[in-house]
C-alpha atoms as a PDB file:
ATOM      1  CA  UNK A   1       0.000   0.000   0.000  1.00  0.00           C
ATOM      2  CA  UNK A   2       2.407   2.442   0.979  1.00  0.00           C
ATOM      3  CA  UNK A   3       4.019   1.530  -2.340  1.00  0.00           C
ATOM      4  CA  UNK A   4       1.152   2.432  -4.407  1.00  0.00           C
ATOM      5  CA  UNK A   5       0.833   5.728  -2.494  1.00  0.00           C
ATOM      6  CA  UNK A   6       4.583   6.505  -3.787  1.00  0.00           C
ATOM      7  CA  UNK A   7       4.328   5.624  -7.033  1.00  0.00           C
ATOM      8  CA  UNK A   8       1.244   8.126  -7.457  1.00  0.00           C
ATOM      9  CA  UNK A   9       3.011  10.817  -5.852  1.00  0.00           C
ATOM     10  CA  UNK A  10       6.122  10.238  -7.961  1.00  0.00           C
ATOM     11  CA  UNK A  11       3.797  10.148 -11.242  1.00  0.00           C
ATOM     12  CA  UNK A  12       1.590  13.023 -10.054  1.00  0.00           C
ATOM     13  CA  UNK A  13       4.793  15.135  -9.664  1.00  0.00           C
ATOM     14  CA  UNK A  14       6.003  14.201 -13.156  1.00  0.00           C
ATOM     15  CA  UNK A  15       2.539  14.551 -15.038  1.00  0.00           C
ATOM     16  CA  UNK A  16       1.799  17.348 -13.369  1.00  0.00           C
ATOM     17  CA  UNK A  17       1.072  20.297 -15.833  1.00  0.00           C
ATOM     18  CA  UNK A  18       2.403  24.211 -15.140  1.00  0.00           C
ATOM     19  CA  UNK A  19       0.623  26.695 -15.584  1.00  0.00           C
ATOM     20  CA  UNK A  20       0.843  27.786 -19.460  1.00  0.00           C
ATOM     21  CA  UNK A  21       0.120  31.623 -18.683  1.00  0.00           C
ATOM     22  CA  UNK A  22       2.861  31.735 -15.252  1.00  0.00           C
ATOM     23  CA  UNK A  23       5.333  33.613 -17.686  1.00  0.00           C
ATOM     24  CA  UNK A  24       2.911  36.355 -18.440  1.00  0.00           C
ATOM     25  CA  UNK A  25       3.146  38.172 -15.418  1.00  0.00           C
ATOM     26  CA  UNK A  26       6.705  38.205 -15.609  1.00  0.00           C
ATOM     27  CA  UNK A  27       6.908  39.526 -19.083  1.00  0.00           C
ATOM     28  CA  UNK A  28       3.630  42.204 -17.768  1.00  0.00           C
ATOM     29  CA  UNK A  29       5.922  43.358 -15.235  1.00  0.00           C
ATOM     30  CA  UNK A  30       8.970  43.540 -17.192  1.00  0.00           C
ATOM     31  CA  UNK A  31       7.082  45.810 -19.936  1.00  0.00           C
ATOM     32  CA  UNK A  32       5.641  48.000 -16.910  1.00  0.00           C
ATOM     33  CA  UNK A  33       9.305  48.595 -15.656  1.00  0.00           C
ATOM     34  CA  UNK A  34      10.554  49.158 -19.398  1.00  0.00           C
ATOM     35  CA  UNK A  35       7.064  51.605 -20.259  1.00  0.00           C
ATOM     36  CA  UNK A  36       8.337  53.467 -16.542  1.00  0.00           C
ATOM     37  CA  UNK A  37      11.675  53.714 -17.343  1.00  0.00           C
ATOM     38  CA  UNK A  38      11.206  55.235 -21.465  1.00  0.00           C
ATOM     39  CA  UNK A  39       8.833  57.992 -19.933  1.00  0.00           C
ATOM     40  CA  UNK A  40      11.890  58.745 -17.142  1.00  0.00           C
ATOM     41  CA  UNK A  41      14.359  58.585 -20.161  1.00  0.00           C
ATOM     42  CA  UNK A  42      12.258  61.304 -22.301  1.00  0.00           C
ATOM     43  CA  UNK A  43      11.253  63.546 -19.345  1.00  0.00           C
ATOM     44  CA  UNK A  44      15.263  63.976 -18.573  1.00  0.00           C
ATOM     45  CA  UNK A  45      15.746  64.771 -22.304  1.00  0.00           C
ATOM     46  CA  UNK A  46      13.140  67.090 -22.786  1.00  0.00           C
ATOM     47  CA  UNK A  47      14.417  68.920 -19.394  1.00  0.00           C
ATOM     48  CA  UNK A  48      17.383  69.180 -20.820  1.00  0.00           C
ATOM     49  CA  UNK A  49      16.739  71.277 -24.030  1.00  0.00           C
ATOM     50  CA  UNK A  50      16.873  74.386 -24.026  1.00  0.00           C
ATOM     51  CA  UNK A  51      13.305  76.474 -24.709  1.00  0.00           C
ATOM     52  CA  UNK A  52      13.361  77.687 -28.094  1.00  0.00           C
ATOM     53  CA  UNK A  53      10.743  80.313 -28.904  1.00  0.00           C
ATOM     54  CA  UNK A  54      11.564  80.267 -32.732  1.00  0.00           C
ATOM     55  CA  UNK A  55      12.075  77.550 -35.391  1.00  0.00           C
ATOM     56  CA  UNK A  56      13.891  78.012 -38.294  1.00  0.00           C
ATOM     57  CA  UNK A  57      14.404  75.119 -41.366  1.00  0.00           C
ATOM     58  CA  UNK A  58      18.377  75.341 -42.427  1.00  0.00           C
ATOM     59  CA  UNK A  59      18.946  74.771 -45.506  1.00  0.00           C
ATOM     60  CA  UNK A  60      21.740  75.376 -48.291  1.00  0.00           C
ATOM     61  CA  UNK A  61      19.162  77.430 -50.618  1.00  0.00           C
ATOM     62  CA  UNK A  62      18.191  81.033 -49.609  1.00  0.00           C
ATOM     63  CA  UNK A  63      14.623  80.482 -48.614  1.00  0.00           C
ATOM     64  CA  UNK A  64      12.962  83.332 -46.911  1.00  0.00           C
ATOM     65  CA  UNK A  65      11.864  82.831 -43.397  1.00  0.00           C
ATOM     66  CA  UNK A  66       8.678  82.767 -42.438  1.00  0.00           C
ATOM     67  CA  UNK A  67       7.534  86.571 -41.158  1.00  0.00           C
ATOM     68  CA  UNK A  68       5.258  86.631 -37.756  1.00  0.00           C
ATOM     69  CA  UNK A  69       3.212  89.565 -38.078  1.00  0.00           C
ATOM     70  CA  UNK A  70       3.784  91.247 -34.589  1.00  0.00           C
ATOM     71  CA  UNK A  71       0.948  92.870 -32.276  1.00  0.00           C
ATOM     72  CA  UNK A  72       2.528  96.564 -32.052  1.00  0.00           C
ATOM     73  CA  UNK A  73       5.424  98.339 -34.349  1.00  0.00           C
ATOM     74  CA  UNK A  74       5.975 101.047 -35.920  1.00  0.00           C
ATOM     75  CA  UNK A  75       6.822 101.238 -39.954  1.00  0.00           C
ATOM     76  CA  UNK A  76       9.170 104.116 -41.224  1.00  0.00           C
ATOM     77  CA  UNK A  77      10.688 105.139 -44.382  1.00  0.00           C
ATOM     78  CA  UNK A  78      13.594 106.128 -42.654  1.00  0.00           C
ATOM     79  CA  UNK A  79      16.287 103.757 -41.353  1.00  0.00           C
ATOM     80  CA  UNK A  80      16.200 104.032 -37.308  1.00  0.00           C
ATOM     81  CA  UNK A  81      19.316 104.483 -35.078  1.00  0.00           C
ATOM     82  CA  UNK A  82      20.078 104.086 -31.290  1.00  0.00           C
ATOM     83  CA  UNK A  83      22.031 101.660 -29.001  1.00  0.00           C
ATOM     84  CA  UNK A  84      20.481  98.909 -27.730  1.00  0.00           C
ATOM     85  CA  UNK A  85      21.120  95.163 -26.834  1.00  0.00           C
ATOM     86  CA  UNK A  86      21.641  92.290 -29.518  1.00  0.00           C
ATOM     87  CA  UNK A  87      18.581  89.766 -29.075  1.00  0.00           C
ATOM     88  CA  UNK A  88      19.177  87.384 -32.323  1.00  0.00           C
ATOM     89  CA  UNK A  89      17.855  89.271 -34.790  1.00  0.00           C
ATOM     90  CA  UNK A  90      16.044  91.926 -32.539  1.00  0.00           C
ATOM     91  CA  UNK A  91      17.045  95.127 -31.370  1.00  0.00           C
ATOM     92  CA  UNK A  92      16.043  96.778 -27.935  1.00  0.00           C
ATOM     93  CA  UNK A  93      16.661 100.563 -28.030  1.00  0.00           C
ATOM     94  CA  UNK A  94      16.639 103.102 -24.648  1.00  0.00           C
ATOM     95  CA  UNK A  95      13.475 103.579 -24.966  1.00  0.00           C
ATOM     96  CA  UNK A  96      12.635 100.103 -24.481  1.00  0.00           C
ATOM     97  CA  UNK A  97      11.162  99.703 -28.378  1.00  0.00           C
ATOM     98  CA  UNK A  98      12.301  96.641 -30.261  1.00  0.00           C
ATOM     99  CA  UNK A  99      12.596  96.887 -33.853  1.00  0.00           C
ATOM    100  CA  UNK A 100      12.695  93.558 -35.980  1.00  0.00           C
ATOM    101  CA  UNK A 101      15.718  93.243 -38.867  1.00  0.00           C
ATOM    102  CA  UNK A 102      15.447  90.797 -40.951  1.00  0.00           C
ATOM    103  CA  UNK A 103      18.302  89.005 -42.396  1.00  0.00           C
END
């Protein structure tokens, strides 16, 4: 009897079936860790840059750039003069006015 009782445990253990699916959750979790860790990754980058108010396309042809019509400036025929500070392609004179050269 107690023979019998062994040899069914032995053939239970053998012909006993996993679980097809018990890999699944190991492969869920390792895609939740990867998902985490991308989104970490591209909020570091994007930290990282610089802000950029203006795009520009570089290219070897002479395209014009793209004019943004601006809320308040003043158009002369005459060619305006003062000191100011360099911002890109803007100029801030004492008066605090900022005239627009294009290049």
């Amino acid at each position: 009897m107690f023979e019998k009782k062994a040899k069914e445990s032995i053939l239970d253990s053998i012909w006993q079936e996993e679980d097809p699916l018990s890999g699944m959750a190991n492969l869920f979790d390792v895609g939740i860790v990867f998902s985490i860790a991308l989104i970490l990754a591209l909020m570091q980058f994007y930290q990282n840059q610089p802000p950029q108010r203006f795009l520009y396309r570089s290219s070897s042809q002479n395209v014009p750039l793209e004019r943004i019509p601006l809320k308040k400036f003043r158009m002369g025929s005459k060619n305006l003069i003062g000191e100011g500070e360099k911002l890109g392609v803007c100029y801030r004179l004492k008066n605090g006015e900022i005239i627009y050269i294009p290049e």
